[in-house]
PDB file of N, CA and C in Angstrom:
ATOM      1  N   UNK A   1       0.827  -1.183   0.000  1.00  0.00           N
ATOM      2  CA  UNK A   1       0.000   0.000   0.000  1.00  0.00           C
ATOM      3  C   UNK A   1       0.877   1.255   0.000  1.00  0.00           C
ATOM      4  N   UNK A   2       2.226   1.211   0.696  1.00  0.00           N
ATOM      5  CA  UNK A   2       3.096   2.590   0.812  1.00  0.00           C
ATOM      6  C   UNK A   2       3.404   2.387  -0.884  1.00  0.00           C
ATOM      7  N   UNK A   3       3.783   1.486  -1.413  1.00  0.00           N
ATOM      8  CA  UNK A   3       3.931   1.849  -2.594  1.00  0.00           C
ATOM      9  C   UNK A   3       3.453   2.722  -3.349  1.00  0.00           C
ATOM     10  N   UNK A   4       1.872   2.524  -3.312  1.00  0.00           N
ATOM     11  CA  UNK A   4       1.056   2.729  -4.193  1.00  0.00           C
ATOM     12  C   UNK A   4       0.637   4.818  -4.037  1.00  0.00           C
ATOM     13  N   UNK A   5       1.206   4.643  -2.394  1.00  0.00           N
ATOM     14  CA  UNK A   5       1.034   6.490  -2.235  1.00  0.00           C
ATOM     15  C   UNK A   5       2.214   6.824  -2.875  1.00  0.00           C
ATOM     16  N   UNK A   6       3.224   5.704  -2.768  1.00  0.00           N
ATOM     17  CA  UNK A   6       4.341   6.742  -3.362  1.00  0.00           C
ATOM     18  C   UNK A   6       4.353   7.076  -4.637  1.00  0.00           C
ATOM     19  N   UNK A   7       3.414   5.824  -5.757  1.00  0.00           N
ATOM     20  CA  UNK A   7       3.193   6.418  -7.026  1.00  0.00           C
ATOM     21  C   UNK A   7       2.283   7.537  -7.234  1.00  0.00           C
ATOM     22  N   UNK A   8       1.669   7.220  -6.480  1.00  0.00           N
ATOM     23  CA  UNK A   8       0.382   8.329  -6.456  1.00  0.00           C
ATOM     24  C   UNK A   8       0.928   9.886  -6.584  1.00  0.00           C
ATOM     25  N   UNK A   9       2.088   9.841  -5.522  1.00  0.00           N
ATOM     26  CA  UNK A   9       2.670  11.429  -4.744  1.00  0.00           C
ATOM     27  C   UNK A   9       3.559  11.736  -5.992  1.00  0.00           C
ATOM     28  N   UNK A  10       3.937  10.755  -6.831  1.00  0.00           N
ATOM     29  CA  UNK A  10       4.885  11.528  -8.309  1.00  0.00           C
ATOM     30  C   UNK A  10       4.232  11.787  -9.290  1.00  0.00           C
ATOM     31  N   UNK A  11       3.113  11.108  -9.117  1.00  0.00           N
ATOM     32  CA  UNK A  11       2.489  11.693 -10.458  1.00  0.00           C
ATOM     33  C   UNK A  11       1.626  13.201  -9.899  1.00  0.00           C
ATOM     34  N   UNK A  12       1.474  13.153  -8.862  1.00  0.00           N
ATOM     35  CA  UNK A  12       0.920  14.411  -8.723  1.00  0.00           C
ATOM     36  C   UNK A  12       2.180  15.507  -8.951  1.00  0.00           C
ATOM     37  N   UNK A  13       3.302  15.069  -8.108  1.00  0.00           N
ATOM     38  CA  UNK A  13       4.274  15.720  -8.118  1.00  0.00           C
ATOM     39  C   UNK A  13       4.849  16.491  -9.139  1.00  0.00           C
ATOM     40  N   UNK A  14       5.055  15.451 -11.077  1.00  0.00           N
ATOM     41  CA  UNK A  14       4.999  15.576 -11.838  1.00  0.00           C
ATOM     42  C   UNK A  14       4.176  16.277 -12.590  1.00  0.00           C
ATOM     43  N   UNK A  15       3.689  16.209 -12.391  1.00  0.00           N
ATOM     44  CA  UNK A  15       1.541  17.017 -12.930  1.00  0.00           C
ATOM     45  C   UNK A  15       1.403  18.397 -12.530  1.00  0.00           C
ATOM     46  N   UNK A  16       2.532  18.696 -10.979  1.00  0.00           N
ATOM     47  CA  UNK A  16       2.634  19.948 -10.323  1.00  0.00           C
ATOM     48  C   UNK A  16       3.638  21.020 -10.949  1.00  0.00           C
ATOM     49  N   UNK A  17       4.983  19.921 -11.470  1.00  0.00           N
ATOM     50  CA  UNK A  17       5.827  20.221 -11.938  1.00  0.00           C
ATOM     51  C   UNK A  17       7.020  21.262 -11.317  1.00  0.00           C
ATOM     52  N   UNK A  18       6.893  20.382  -9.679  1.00  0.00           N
ATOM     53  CA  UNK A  18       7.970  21.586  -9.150  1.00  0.00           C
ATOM     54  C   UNK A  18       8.650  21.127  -9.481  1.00  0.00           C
ATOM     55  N   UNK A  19      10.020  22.099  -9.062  1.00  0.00           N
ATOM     56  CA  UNK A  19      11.364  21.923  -9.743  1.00  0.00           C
ATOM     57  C   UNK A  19      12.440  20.916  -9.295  1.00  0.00           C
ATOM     58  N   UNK A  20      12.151  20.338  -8.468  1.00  0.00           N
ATOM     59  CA  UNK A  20      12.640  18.458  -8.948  1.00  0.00           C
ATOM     60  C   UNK A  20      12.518  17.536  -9.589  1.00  0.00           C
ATOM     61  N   UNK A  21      10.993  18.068  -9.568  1.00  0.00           N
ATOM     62  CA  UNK A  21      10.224  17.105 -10.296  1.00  0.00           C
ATOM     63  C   UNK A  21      10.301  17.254 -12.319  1.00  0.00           C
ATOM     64  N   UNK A  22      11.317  18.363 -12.609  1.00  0.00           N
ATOM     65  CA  UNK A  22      10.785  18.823 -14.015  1.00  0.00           C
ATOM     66  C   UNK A  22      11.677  18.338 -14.823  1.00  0.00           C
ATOM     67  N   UNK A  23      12.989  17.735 -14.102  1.00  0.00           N
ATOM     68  CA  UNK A  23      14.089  17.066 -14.910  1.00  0.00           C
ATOM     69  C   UNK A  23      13.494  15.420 -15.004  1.00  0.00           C
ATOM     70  N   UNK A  24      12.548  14.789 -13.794  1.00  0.00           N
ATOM     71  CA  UNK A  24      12.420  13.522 -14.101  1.00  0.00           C
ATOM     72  C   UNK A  24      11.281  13.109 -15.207  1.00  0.00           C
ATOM     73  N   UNK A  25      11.843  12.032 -15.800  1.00  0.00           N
ATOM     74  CA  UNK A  25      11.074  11.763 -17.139  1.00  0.00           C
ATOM     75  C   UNK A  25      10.109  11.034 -16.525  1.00  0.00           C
ATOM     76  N   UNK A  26       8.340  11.476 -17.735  1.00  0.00           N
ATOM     77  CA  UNK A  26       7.407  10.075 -16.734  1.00  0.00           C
ATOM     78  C   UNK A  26       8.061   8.980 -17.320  1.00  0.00           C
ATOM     79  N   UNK A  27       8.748   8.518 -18.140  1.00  0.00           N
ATOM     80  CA  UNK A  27       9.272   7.212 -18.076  1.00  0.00           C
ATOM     81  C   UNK A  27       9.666   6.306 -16.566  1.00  0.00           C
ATOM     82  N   UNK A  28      10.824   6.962 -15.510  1.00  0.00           N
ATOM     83  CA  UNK A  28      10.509   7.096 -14.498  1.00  0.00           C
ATOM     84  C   UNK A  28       9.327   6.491 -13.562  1.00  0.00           C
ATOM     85  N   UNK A  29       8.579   7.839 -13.296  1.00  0.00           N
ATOM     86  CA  UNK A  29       7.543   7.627 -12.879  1.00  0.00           C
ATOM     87  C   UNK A  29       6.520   6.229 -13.213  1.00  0.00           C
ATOM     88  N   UNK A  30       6.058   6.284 -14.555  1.00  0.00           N
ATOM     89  CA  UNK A  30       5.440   5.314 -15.471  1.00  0.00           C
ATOM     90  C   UNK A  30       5.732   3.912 -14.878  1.00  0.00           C
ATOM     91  N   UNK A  31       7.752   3.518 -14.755  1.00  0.00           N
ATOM     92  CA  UNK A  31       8.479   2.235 -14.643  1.00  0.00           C
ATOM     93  C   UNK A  31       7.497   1.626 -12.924  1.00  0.00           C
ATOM     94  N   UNK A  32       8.177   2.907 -12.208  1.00  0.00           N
ATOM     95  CA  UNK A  32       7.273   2.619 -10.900  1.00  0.00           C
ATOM     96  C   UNK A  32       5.694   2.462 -10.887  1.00  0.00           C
ATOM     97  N   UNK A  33       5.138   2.784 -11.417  1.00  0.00           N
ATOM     98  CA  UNK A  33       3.617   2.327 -11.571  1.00  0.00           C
ATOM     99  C   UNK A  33       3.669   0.808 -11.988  1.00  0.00           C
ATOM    100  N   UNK A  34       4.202   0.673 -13.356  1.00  0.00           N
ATOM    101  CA  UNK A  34       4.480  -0.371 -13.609  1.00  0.00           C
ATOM    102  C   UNK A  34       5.060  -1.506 -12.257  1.00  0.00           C
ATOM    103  N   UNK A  35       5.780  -1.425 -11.890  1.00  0.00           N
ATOM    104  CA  UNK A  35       6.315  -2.074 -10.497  1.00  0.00           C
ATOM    105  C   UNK A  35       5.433  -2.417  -9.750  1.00  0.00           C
ATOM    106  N   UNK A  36       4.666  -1.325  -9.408  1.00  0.00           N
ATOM    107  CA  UNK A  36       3.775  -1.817  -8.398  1.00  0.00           C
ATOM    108  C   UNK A  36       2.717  -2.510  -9.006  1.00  0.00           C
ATOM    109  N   UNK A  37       2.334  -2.460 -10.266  1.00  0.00           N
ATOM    110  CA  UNK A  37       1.261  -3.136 -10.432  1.00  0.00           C
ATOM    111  C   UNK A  37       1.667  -5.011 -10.823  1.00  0.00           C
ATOM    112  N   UNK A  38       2.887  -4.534 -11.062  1.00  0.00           N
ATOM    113  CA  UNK A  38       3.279  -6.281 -10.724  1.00  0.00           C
ATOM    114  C   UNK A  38       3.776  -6.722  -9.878  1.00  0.00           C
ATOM    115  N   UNK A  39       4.445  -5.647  -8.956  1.00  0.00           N
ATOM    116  CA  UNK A  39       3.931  -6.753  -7.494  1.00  0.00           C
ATOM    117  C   UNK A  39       2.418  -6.740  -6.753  1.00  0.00           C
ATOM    118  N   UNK A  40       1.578  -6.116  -6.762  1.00  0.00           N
ATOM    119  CA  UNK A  40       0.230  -6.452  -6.116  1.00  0.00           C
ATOM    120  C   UNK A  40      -0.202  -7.486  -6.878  1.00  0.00           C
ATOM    121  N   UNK A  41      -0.284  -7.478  -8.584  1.00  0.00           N
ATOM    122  CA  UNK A  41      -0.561  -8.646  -9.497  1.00  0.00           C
ATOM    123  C   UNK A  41       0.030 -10.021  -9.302  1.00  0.00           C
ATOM    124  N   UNK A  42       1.475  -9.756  -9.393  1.00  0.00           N
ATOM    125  CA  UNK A  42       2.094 -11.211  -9.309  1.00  0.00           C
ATOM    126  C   UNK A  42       3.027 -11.209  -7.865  1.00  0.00           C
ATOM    127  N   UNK A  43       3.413 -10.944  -7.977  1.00  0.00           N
ATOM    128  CA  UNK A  43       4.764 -11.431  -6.711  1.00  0.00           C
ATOM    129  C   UNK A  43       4.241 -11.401  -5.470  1.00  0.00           C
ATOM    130  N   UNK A  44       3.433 -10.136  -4.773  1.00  0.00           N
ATOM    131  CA  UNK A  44       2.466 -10.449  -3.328  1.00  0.00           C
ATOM    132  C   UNK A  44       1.919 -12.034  -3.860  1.00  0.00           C
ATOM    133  N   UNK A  45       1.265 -12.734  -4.660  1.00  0.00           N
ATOM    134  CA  UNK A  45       0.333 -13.706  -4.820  1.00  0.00           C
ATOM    135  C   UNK A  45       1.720 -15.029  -4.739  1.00  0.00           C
ATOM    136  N   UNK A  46       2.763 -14.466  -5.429  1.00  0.00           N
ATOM    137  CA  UNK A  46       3.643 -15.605  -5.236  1.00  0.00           C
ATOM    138  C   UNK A  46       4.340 -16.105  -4.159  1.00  0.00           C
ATOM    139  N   UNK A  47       4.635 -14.910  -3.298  1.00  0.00           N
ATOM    140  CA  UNK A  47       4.874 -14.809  -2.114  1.00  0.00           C
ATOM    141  C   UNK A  47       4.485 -15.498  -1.133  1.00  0.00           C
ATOM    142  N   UNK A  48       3.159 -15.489  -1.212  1.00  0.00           N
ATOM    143  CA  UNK A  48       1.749 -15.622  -0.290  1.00  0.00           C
ATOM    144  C   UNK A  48       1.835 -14.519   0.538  1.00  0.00           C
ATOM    145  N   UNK A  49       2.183 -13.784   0.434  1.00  0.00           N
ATOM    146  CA  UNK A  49       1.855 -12.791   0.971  1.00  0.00           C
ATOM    147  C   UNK A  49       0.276 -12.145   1.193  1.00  0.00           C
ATOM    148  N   UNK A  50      -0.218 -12.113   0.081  1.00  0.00           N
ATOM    149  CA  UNK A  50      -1.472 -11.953   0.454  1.00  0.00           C
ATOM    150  C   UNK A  50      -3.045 -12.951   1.317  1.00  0.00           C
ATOM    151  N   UNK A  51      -2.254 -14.195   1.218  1.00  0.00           N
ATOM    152  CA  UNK A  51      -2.801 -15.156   1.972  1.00  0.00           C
ATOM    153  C   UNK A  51      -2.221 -14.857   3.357  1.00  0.00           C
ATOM    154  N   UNK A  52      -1.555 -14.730   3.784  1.00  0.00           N
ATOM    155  CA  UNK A  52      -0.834 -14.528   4.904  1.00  0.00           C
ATOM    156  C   UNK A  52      -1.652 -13.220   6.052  1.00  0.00           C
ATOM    157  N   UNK A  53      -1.872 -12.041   4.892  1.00  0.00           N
ATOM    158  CA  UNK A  53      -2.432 -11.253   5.441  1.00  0.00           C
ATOM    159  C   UNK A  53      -3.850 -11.242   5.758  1.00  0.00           C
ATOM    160  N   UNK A  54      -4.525 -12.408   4.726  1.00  0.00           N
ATOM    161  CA  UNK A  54      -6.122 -12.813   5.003  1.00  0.00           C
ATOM    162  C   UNK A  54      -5.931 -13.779   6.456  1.00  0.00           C
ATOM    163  N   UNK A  55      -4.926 -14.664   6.502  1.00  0.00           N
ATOM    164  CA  UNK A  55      -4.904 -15.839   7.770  1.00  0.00           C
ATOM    165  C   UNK A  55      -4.951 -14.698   8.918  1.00  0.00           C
ATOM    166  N   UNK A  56      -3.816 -13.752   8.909  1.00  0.00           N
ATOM    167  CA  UNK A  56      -4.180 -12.866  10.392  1.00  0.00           C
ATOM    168  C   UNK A  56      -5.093 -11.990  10.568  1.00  0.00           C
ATOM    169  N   UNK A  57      -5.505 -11.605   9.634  1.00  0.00           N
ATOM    170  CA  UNK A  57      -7.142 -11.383   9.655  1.00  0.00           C
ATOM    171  C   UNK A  57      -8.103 -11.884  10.425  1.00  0.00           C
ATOM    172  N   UNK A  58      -8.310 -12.850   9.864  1.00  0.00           N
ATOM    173  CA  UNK A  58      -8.932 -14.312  10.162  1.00  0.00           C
ATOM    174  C   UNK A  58      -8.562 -14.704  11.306  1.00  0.00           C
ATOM    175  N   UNK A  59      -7.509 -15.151  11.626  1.00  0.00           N
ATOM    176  CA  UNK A  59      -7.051 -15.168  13.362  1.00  0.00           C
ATOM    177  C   UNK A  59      -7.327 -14.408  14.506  1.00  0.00           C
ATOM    178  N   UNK A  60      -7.229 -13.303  13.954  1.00  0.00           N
ATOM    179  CA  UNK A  60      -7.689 -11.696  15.276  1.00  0.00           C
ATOM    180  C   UNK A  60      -9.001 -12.056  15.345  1.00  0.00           C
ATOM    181  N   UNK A  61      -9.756 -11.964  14.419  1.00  0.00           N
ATOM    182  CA  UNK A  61     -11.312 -12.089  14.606  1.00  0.00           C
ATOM    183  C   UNK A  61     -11.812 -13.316  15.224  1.00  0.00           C
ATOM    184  N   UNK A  62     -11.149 -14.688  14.943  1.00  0.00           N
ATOM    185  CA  UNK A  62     -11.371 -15.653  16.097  1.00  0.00           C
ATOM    186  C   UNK A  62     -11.278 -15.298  17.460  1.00  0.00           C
ATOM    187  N   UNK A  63     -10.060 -14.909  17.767  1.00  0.00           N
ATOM    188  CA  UNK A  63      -9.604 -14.299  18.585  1.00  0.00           C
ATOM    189  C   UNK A  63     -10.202 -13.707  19.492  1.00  0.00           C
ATOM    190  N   UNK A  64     -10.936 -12.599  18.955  1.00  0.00           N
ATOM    191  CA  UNK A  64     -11.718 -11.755  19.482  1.00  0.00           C
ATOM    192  C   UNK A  64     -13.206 -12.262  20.182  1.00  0.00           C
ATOM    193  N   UNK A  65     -13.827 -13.364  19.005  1.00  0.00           N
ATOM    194  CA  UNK A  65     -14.840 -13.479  19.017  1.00  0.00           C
ATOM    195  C   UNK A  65     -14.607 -14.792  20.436  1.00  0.00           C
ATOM    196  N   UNK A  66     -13.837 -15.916  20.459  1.00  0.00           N
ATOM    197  CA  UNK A  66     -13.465 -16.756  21.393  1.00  0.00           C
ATOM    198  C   UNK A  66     -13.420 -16.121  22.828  1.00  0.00           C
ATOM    199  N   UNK A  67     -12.618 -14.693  22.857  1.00  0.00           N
ATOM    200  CA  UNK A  67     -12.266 -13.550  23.845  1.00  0.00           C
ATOM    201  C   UNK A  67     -14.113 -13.134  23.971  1.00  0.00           C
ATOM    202  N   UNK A  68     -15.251 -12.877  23.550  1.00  0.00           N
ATOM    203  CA  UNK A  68     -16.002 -12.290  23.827  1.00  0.00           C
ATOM    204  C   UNK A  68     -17.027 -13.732  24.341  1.00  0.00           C
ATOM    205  N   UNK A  69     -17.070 -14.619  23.556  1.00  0.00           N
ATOM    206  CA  UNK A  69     -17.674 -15.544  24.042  1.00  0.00           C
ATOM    207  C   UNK A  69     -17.648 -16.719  25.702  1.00  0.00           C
ATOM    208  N   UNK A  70     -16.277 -16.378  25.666  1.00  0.00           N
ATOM    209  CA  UNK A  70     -16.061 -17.048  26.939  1.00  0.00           C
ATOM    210  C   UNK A  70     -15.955 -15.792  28.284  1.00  0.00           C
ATOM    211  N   UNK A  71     -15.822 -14.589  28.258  1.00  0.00           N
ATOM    212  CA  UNK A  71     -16.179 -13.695  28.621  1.00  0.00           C
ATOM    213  C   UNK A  71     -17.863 -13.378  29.207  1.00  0.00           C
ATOM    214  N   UNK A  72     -18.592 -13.874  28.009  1.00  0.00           N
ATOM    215  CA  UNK A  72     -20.115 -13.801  28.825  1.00  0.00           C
ATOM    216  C   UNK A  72     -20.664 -15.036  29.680  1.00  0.00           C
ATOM    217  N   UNK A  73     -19.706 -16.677  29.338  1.00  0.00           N
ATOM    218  CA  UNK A  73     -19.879 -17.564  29.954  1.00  0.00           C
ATOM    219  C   UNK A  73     -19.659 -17.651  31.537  1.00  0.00           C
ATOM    220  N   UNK A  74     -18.267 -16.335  31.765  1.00  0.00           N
ATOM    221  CA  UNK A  74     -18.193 -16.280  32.845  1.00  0.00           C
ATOM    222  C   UNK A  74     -18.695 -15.906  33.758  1.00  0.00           C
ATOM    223  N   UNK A  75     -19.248 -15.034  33.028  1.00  0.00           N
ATOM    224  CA  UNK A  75     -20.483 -14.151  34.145  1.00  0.00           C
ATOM    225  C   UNK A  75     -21.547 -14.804  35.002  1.00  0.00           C
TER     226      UNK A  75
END
């Protein structure tokens, strides 16, 4: 996700055209878009990375719900 602000923040950046920004080519810019859209596409998925982040998901909310259920048993 930080990726994806950081493409976000050059193309605005670029689009703004301050003066750092006026020597870099969108080629540049463009490559990094490109990047990120193949790692969210392919490499997070190859990783498992994105399974990984659904399992602890999924875990907290057991978690929680196990934590609330045995909580009212005690009462």
């Amino acid at each position: 996700m930080k990726l994806l602000i950081v493409v976000v923040a050059l193309y605005i950046l670029k689009l703004l055209d301050l003066s750092f920004m006026e020597n870099v080519s969108w080629w540049w810019i463009n490559a990094i878009g490109f990047f990120a859209f193949l790692w969210f596409e392919y490499f997070e998925r190859m990783l498992g990375l994105d399974k990984r982040k659904d399992d602890m998901l999924h875990e907290k909310m057991l978690k929680e719900r196990q934590k609330r259920q045995f909580n009212i048993r005690k009462k």
